[in-house]
Protein backbone atom coordinates (compact mmCIF):
# COMPACT_ATOMS: atom_id res chain seq x y z
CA UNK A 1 -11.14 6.33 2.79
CA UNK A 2 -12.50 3.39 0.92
CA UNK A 3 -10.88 -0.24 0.54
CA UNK A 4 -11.33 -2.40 -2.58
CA UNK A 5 -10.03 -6.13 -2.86
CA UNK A 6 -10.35 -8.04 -5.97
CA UNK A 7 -8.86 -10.90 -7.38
CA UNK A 8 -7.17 -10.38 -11.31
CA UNK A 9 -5.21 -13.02 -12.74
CA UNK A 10 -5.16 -15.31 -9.87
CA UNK A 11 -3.13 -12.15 -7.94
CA UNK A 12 -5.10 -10.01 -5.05
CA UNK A 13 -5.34 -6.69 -5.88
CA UNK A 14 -6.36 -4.04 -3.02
CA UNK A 15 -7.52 -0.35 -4.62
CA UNK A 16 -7.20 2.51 -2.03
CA UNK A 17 -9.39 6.00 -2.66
CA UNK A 18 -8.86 8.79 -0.21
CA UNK A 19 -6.60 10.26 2.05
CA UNK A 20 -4.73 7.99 4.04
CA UNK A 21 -3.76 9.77 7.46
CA UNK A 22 -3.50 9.44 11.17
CA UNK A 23 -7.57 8.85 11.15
CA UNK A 24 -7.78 6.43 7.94
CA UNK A 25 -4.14 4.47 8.36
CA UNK A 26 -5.76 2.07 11.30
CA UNK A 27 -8.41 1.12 8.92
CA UNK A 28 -6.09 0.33 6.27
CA UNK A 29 -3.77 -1.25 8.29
CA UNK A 30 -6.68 -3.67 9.29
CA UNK A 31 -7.27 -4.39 5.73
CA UNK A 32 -3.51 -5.23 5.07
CA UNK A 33 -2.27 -7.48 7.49
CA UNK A 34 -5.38 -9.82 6.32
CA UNK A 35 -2.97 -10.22 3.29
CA UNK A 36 -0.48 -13.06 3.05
CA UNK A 37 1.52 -15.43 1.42
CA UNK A 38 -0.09 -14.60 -1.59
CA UNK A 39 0.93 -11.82 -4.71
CA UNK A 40 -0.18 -8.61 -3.86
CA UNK A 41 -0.46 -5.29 -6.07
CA UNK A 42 -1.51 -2.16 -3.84
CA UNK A 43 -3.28 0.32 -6.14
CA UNK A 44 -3.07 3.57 -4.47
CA UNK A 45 -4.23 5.87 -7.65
CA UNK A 46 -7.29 7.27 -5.53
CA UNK A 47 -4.74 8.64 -2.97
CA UNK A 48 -4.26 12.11 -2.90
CA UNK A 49 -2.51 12.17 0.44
CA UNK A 50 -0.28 10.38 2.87
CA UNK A 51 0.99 10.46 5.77
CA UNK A 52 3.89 9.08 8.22
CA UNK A 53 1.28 6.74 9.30
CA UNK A 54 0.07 5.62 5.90
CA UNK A 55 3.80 4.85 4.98
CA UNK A 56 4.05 2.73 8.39
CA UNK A 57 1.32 0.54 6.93
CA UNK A 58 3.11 0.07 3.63
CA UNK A 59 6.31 -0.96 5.60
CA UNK A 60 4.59 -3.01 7.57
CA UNK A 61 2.62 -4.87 4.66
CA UNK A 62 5.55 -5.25 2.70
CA UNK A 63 7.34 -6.73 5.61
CA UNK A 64 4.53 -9.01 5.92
CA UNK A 65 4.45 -9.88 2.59
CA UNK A 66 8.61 -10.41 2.61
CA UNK A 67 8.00 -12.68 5.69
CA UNK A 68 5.25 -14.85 4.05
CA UNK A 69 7.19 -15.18 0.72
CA UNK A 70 5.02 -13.06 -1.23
CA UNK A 71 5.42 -10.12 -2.90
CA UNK A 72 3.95 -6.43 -3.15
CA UNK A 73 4.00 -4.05 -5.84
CA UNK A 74 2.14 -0.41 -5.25
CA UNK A 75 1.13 1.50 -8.44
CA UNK A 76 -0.73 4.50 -9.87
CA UNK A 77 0.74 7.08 -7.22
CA UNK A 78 -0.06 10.40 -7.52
CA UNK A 79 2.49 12.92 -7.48
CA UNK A 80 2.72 14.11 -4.19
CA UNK A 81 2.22 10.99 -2.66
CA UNK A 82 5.40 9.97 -4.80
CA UNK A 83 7.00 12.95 -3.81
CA UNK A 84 6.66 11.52 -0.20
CA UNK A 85 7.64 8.36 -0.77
CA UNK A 86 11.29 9.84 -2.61
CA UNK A 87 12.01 11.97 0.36
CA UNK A 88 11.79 9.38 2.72
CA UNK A 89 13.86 6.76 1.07
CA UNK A 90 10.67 4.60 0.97
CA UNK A 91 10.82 4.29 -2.80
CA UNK A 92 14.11 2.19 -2.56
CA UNK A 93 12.33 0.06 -0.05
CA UNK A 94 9.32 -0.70 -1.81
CA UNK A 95 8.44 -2.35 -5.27
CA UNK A 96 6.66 0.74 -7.18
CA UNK A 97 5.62 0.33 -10.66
């Protein structure tokens, strides 16, 4: 799994590529609770895969983000990482675009 932050319009952007599972979620968890207080679009259109512990690190970024008064939006999902987020009610929970 590979991690990409860039800055676009004044808003941090953070590009995921890869599969993001029990082995890869630690590592991205690292990378996302460096984020705060600030605008925050997740790009996770290189993700093929996720699991329970890959959404646990989107619930807890977004509760970071909540916390610090910021916001996160996650886009370019791939169908069945979509498909996972609709079955487990996380696409109520989280800004998706």
């Amino acid at each position: 799994m590979e991690i990409a932050k860039k800055t676009e319009d004044g808003k941090l952007v953070i590009a995921v590529t890869g599969r993001v599972d029990t082995t890869t979620a630690p590592e991205l968890d690292a990378g996302l609770q460096l984020v705060g207080n600030e605008t925050l679009t997740l790009d996770l259109s290189g993700v093929p895969y996720m699991s329970s512990a890959g959404l646990r690190c989107l619930l807890s970024a977004q509760k970071k983000m909540m916390a610090g008064g910021g916001s996160m939006t996650v886009v370019g999902l791939q169908p069945t990482v979509k498909e996972v987020l609709d079955i487990t009610g996380f696409s109520s929970i989280l800004t998706i675009a």
